[in-house]
PDB file of N, CA and C in Angstrom:
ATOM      1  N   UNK A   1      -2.539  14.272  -8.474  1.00  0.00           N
ATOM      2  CA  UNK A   1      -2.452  13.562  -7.229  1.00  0.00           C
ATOM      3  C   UNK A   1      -1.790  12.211  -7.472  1.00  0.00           C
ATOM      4  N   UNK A   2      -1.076  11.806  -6.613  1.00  0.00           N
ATOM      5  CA  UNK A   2      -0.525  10.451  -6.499  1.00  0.00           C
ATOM      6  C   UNK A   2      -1.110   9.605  -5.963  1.00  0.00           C
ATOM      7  N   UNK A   3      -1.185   8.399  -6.291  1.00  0.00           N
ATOM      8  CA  UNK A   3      -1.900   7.250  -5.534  1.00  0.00           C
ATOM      9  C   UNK A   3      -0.665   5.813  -5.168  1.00  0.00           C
ATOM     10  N   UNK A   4      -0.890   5.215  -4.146  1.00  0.00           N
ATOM     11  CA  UNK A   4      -0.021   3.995  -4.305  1.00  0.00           C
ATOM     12  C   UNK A   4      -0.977   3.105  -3.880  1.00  0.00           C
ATOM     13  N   UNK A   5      -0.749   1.750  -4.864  1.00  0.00           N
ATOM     14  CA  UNK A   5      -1.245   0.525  -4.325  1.00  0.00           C
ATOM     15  C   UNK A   5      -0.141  -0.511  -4.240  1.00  0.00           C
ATOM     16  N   UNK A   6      -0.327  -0.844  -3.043  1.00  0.00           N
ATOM     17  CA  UNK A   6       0.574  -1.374  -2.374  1.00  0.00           C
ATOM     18  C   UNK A   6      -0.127  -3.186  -2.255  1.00  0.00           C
ATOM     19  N   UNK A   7       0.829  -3.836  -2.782  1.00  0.00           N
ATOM     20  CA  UNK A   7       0.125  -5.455  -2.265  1.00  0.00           C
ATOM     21  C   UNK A   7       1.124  -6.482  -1.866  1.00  0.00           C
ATOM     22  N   UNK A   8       0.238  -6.959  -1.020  1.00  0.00           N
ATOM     23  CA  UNK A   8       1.300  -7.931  -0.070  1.00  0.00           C
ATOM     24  C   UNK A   8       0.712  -9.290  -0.740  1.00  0.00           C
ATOM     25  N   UNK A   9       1.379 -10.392  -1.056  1.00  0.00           N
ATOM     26  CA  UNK A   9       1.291 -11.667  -1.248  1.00  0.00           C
ATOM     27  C   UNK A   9       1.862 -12.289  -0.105  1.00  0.00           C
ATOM     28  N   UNK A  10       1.437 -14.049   0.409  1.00  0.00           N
ATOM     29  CA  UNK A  10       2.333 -14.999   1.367  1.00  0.00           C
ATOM     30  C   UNK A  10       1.497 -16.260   1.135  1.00  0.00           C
ATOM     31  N   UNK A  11       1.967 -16.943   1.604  1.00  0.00           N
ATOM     32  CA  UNK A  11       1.143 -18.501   1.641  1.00  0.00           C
ATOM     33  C   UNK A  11       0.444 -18.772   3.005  1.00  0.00           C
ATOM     34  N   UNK A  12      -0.988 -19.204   2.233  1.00  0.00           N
ATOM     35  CA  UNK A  12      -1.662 -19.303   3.576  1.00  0.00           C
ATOM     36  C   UNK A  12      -1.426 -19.362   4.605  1.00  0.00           C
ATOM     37  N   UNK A  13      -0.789 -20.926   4.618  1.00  0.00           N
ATOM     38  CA  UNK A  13       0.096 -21.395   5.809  1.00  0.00           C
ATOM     39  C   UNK A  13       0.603 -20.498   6.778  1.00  0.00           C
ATOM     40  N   UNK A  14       0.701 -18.917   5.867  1.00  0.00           N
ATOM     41  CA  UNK A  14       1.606 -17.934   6.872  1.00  0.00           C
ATOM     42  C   UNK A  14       0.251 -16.589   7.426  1.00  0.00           C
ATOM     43  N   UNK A  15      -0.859 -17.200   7.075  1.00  0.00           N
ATOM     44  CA  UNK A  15      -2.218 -16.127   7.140  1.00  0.00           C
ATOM     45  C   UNK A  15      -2.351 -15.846   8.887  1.00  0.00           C
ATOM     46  N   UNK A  16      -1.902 -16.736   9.979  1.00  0.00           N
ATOM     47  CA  UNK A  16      -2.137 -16.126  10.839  1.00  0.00           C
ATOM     48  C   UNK A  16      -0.717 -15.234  11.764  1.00  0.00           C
ATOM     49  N   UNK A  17       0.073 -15.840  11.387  1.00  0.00           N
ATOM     50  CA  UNK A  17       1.360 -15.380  11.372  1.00  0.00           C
ATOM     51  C   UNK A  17       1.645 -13.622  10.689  1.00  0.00           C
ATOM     52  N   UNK A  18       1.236 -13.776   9.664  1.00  0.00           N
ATOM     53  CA  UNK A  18       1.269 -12.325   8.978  1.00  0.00           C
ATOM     54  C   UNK A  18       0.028 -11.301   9.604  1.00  0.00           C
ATOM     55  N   UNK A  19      -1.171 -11.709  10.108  1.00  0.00           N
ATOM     56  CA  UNK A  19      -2.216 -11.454  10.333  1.00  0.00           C
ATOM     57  C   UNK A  19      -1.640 -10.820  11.534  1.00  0.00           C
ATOM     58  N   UNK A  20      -1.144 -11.693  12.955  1.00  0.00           N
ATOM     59  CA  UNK A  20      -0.742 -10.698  14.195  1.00  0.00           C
ATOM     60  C   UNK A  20       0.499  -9.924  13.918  1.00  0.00           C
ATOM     61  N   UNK A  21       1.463 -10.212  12.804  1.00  0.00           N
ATOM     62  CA  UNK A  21       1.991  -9.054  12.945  1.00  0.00           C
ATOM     63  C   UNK A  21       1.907  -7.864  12.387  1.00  0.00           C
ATOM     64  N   UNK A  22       0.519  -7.949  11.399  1.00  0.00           N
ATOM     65  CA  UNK A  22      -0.048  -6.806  11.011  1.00  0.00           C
ATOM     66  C   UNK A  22      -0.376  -5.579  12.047  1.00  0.00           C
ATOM     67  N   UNK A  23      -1.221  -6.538  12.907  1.00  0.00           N
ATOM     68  CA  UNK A  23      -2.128  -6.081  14.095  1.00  0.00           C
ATOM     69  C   UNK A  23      -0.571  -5.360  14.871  1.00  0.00           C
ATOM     70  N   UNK A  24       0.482  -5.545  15.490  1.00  0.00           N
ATOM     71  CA  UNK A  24       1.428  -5.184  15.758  1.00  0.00           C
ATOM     72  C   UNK A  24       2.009  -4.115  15.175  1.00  0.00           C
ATOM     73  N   UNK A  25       2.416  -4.384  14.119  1.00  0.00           N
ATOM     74  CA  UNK A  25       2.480  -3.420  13.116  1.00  0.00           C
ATOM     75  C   UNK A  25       2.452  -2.138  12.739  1.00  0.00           C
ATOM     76  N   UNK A  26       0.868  -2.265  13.241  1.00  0.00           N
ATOM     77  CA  UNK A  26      -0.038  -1.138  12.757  1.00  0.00           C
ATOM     78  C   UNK A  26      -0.283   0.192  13.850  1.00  0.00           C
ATOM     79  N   UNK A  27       0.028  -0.794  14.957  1.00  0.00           N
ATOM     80  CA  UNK A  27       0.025  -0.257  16.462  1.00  0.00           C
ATOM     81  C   UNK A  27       1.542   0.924  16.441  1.00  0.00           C
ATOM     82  N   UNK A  28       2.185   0.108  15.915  1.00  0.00           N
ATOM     83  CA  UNK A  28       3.880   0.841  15.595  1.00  0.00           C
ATOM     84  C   UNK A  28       3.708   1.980  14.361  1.00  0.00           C
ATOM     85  N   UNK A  29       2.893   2.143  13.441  1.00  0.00           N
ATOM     86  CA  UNK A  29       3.253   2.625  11.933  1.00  0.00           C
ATOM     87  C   UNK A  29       1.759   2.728  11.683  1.00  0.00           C
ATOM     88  N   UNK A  30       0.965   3.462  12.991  1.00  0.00           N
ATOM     89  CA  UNK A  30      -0.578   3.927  12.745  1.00  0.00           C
ATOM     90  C   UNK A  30      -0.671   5.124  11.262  1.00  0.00           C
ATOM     91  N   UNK A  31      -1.795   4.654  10.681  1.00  0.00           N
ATOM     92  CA  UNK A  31      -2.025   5.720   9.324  1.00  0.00           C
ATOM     93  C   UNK A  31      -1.651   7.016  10.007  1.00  0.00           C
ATOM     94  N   UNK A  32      -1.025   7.849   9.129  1.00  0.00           N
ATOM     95  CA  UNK A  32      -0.461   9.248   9.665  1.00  0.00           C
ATOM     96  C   UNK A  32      -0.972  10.451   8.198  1.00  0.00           C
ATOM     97  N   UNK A  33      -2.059  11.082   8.952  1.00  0.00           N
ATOM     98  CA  UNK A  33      -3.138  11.914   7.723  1.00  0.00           C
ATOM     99  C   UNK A  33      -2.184  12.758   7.139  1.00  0.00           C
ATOM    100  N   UNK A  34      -0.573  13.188   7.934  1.00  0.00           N
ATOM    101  CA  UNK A  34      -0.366  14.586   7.866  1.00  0.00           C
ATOM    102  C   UNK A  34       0.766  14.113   6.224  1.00  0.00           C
ATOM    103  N   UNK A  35       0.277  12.610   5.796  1.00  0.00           N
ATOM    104  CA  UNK A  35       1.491  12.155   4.889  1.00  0.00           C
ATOM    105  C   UNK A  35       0.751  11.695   3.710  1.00  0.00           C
ATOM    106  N   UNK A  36      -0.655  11.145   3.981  1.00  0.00           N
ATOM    107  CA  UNK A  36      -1.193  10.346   3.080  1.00  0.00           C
ATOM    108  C   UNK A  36      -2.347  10.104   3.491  1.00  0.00           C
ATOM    109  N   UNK A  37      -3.766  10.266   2.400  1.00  0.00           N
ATOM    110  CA  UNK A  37      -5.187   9.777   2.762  1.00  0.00           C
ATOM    111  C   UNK A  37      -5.705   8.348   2.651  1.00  0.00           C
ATOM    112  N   UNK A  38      -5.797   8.144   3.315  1.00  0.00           N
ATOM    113  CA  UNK A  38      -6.295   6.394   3.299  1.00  0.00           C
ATOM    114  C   UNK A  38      -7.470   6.154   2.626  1.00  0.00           C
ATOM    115  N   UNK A  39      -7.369   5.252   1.035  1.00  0.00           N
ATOM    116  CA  UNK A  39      -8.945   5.333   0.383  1.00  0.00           C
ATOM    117  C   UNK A  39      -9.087   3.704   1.055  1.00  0.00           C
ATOM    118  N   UNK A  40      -8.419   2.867   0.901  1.00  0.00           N
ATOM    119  CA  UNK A  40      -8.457   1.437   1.034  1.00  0.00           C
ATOM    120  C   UNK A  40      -7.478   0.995   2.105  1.00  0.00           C
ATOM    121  N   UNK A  41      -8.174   0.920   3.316  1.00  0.00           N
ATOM    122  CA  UNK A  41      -6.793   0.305   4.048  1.00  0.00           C
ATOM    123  C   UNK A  41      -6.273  -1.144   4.433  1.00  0.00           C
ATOM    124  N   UNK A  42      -7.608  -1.997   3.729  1.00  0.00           N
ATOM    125  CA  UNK A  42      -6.799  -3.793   3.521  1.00  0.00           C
ATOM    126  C   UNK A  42      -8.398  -4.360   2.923  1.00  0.00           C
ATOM    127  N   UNK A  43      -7.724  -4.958   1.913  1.00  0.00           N
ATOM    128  CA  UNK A  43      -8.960  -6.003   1.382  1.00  0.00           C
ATOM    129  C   UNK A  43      -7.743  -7.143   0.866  1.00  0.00           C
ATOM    130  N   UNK A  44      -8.383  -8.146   1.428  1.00  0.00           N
ATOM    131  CA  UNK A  44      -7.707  -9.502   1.106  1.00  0.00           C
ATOM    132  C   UNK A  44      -8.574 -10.798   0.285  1.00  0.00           C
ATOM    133  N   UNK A  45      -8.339 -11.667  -0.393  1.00  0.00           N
ATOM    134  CA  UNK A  45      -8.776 -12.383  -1.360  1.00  0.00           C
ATOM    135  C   UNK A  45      -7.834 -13.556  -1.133  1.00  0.00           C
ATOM    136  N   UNK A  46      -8.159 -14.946  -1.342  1.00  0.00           N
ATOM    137  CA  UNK A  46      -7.038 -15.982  -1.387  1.00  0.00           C
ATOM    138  C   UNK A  46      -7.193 -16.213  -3.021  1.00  0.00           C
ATOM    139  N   UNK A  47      -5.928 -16.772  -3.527  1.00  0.00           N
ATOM    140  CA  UNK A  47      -5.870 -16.817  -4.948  1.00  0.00           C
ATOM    141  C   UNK A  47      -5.006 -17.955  -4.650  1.00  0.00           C
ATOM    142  N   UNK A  48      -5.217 -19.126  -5.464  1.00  0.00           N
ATOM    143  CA  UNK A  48      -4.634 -20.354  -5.147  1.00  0.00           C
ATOM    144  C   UNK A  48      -4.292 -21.311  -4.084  1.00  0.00           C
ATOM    145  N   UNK A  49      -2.911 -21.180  -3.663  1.00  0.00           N
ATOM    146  CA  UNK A  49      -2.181 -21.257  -2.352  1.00  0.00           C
ATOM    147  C   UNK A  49      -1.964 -19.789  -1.885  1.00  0.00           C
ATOM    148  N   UNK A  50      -2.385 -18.881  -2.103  1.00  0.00           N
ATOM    149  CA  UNK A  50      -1.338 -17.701  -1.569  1.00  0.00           C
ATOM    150  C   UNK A  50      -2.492 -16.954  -0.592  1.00  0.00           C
ATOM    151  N   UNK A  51      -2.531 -15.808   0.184  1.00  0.00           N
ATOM    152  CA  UNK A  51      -3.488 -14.573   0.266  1.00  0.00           C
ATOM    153  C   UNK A  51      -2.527 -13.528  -0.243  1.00  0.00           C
ATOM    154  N   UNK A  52      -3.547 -12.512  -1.281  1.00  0.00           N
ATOM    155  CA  UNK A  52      -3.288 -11.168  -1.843  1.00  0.00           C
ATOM    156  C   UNK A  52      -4.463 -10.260  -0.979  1.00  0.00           C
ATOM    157  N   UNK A  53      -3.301  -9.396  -0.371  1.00  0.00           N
ATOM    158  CA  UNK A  53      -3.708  -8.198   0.265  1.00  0.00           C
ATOM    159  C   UNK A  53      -3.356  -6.736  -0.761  1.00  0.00           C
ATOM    160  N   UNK A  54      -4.426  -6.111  -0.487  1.00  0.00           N
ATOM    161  CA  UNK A  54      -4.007  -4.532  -0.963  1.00  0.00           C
ATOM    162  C   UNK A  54      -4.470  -3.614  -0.235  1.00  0.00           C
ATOM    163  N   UNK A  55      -3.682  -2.552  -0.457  1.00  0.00           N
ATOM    164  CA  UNK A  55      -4.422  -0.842   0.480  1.00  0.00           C
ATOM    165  C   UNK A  55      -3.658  -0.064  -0.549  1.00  0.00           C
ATOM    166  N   UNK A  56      -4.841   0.935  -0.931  1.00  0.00           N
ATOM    167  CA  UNK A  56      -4.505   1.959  -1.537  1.00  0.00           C
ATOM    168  C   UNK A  56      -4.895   3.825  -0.776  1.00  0.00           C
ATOM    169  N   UNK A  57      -3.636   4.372  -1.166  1.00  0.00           N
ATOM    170  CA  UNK A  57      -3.863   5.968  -0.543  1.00  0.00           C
ATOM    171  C   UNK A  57      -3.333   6.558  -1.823  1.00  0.00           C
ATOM    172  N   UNK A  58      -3.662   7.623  -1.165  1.00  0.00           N
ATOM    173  CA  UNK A  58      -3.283   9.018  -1.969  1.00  0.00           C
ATOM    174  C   UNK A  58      -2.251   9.970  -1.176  1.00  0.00           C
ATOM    175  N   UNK A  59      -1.584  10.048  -1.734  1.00  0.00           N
ATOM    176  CA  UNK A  59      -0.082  10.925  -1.158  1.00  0.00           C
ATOM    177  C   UNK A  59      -0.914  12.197  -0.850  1.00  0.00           C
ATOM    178  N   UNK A  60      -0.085  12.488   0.129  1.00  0.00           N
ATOM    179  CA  UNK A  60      -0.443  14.605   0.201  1.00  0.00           C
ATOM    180  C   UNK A  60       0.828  15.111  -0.762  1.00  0.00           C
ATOM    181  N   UNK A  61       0.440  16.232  -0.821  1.00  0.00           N
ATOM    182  CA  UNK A  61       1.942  17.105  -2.031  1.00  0.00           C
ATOM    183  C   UNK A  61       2.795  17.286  -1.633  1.00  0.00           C
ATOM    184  N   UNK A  62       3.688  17.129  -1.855  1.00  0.00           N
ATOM    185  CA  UNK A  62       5.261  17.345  -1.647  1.00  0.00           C
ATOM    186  C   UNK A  62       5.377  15.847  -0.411  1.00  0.00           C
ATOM    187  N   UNK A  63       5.026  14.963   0.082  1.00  0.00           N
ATOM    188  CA  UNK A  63       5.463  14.279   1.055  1.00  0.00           C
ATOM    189  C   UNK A  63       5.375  12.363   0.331  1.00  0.00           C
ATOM    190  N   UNK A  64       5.424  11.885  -0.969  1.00  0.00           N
ATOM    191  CA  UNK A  64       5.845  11.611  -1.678  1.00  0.00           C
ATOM    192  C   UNK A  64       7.034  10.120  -1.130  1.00  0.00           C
ATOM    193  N   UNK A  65       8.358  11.012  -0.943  1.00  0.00           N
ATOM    194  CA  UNK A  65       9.646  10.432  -0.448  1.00  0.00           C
ATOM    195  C   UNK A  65       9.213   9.773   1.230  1.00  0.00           C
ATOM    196  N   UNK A  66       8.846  10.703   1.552  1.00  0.00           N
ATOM    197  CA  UNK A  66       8.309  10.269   3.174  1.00  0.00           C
ATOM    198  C   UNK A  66       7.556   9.225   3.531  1.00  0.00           C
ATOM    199  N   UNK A  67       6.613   9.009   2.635  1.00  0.00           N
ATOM    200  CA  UNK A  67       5.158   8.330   2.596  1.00  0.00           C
ATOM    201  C   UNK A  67       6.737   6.216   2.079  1.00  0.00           C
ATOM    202  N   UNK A  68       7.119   6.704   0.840  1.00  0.00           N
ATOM    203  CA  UNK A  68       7.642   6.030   0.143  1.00  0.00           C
ATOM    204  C   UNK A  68       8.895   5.328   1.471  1.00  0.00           C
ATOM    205  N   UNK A  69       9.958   5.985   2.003  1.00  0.00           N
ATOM    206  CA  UNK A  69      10.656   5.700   3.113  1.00  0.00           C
ATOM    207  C   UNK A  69       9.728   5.012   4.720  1.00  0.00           C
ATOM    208  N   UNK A  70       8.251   5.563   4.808  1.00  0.00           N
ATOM    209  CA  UNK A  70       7.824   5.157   5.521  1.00  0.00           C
ATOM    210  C   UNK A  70       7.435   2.918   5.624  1.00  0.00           C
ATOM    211  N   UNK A  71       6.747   3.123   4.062  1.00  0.00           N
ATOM    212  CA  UNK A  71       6.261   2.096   3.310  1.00  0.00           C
ATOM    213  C   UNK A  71       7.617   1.287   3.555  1.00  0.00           C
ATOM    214  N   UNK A  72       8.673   1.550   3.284  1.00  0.00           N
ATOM    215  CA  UNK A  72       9.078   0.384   3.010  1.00  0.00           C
ATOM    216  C   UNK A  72      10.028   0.003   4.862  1.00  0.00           C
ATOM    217  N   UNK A  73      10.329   0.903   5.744  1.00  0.00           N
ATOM    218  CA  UNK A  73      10.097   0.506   7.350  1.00  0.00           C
ATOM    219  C   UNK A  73       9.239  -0.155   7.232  1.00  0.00           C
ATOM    220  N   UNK A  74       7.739  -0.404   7.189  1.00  0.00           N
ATOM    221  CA  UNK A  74       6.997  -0.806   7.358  1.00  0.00           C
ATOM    222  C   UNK A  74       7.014  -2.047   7.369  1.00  0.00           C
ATOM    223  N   UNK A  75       7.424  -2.498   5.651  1.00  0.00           N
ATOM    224  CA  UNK A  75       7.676  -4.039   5.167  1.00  0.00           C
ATOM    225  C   UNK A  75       8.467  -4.473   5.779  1.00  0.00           C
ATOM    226  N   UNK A  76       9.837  -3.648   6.146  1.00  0.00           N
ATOM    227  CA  UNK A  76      10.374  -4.889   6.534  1.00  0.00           C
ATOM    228  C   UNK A  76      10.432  -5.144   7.911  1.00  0.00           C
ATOM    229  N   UNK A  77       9.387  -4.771   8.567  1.00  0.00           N
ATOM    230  CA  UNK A  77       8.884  -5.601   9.871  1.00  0.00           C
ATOM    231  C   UNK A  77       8.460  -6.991   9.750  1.00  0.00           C
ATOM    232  N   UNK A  78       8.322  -7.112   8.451  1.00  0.00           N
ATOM    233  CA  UNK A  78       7.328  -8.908   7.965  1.00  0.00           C
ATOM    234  C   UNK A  78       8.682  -9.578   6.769  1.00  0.00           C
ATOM    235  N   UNK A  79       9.988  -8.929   6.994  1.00  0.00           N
ATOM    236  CA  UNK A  79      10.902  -9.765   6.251  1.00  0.00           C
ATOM    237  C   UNK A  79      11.333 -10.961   6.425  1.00  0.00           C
ATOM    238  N   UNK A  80      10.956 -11.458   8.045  1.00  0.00           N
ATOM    239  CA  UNK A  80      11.718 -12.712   8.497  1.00  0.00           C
ATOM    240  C   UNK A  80      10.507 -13.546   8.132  1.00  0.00           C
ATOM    241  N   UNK A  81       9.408 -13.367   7.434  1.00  0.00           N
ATOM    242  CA  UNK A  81       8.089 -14.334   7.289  1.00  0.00           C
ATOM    243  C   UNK A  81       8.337 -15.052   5.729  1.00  0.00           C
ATOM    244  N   UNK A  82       8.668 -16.380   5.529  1.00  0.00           N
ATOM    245  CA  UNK A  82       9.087 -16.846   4.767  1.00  0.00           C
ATOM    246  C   UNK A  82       7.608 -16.634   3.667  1.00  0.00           C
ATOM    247  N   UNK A  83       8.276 -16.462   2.534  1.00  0.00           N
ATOM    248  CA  UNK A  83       7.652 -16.358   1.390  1.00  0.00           C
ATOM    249  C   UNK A  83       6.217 -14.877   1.208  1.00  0.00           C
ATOM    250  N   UNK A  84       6.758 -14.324   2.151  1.00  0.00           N
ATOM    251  CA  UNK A  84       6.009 -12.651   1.885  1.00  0.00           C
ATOM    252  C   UNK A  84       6.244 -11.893   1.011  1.00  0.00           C
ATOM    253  N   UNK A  85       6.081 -11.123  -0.100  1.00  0.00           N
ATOM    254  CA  UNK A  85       6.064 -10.435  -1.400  1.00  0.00           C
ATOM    255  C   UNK A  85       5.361  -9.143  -1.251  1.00  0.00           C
ATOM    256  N   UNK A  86       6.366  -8.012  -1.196  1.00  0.00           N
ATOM    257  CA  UNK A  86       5.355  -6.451  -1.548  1.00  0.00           C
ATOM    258  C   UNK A  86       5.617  -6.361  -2.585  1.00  0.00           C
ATOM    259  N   UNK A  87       4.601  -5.444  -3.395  1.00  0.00           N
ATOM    260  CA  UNK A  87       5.068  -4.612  -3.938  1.00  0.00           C
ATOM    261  C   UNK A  87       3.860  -2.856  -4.243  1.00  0.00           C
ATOM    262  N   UNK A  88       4.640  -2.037  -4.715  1.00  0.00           N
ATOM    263  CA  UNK A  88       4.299  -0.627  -4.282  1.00  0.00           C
ATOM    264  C   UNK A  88       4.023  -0.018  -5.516  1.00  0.00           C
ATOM    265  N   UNK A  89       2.333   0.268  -6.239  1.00  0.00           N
ATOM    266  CA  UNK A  89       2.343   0.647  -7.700  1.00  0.00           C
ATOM    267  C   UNK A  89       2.119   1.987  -7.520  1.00  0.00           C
ATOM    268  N   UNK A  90       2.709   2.872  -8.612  1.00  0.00           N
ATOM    269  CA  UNK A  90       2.512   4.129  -8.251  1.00  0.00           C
ATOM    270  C   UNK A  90       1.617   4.622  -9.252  1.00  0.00           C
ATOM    271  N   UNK A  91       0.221   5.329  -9.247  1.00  0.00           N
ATOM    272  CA  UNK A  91      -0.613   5.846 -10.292  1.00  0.00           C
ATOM    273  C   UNK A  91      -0.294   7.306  -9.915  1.00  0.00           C
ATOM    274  N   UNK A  92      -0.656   7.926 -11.197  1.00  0.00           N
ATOM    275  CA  UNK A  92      -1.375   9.577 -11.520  1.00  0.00           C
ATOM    276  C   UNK A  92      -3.188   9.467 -11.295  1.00  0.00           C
ATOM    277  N   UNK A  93      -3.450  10.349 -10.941  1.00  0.00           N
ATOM    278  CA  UNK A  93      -4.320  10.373 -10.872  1.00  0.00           C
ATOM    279  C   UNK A  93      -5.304  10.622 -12.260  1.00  0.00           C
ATOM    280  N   UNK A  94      -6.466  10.808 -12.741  1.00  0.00           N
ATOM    281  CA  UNK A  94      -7.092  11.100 -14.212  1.00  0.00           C
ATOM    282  C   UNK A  94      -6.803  12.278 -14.291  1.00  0.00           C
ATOM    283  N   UNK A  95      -6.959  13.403 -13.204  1.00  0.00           N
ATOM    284  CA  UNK A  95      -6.861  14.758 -13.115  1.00  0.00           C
ATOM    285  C   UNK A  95      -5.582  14.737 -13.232  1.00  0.00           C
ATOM    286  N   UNK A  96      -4.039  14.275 -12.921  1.00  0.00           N
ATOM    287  CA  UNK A  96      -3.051  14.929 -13.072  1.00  0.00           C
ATOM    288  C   UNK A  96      -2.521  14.116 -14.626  1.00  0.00           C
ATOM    289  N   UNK A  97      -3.211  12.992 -15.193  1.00  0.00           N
ATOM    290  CA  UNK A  97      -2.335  12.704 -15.692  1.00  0.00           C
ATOM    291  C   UNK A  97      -3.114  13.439 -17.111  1.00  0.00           C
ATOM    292  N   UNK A  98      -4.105  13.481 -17.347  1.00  0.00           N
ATOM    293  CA  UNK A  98      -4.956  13.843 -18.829  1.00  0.00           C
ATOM    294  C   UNK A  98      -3.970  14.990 -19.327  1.00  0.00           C
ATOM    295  N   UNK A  99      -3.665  15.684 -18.104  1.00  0.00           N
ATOM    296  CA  UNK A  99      -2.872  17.327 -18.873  1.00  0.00           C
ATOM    297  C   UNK A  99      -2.036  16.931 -19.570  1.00  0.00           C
ATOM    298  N   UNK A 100      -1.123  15.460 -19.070  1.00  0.00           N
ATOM    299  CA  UNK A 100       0.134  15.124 -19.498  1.00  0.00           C
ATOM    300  C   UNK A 100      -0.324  14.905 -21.297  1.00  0.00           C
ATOM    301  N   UNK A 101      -1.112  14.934 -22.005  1.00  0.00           N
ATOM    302  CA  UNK A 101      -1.679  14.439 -23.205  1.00  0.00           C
ATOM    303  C   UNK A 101      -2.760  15.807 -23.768  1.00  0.00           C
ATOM    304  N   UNK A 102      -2.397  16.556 -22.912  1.00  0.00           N
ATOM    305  CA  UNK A 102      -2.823  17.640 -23.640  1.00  0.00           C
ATOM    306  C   UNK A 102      -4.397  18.025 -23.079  1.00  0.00           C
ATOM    307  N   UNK A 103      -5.043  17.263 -22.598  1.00  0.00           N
ATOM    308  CA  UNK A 103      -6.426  17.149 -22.142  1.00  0.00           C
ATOM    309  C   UNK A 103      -6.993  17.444 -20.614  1.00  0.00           C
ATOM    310  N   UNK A 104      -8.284  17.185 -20.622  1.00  0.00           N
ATOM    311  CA  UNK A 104      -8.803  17.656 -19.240  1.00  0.00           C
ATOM    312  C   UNK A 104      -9.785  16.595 -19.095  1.00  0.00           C
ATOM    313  N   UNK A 105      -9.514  16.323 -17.849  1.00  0.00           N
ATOM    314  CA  UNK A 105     -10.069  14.989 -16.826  1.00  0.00           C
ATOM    315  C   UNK A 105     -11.822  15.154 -17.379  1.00  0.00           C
ATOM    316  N   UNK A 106     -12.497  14.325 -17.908  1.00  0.00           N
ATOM    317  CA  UNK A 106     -14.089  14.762 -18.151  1.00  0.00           C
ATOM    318  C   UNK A 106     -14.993  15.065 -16.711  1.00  0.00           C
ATOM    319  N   UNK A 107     -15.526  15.444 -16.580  1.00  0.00           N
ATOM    320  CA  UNK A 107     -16.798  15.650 -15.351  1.00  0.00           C
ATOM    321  C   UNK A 107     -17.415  14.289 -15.311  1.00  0.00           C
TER     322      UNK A 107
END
């Protein structure tokens, strides 16, 4: 299985600004099950000057490219917001990746 964690960085200063056009956003580019399972869909933390946001899913099979083309429409609805930062990590899951090493995911 695939997973992406996806995290948004910006400067406070821009927390309510980024905040309604999330809410906007989201209204436009609602979670869509038939592409990807939603484990985490926003936890935010301030770290210095900045807020770090993340949401993590799990791809469905074969839809991958879709999920990936969707993600990045997405971002750049928040490109004109000065000093906003994605970025998109891609994991294996324990179960798909252990085989890669010869092994099996433990119970």
């Amino acid at each position: 299985m695939v997973l992406i964690l996806s995290t948004t960085r910006f400067p406070i200063s821009k927390a309510k600004e980024v905040s309604l056009r999330y809410i906007e956003v989201t209204k436009e580019f609602p979670p869509d099950k038939t592409l990807e399972k939603v484990i985490l869909r926003l936890a935010a933390r301030v770290t210095g000057n900045e807020i770090e946001s993340i949401g993590l899913s799990e791809v469905k099979e074969g839809k991958y490219e879709e999920v990936l083309k969707r993600s990045m429409k997405l971002q750049l609805r928040f490109a004109d917001i000065e000093g906003i930062t994605f970025k998109n990590e891609i994991f294996l899951s324990g179960v798909a990746a252990f085989p890669m090493v010869g092994l099996e995911m433990p119970e």
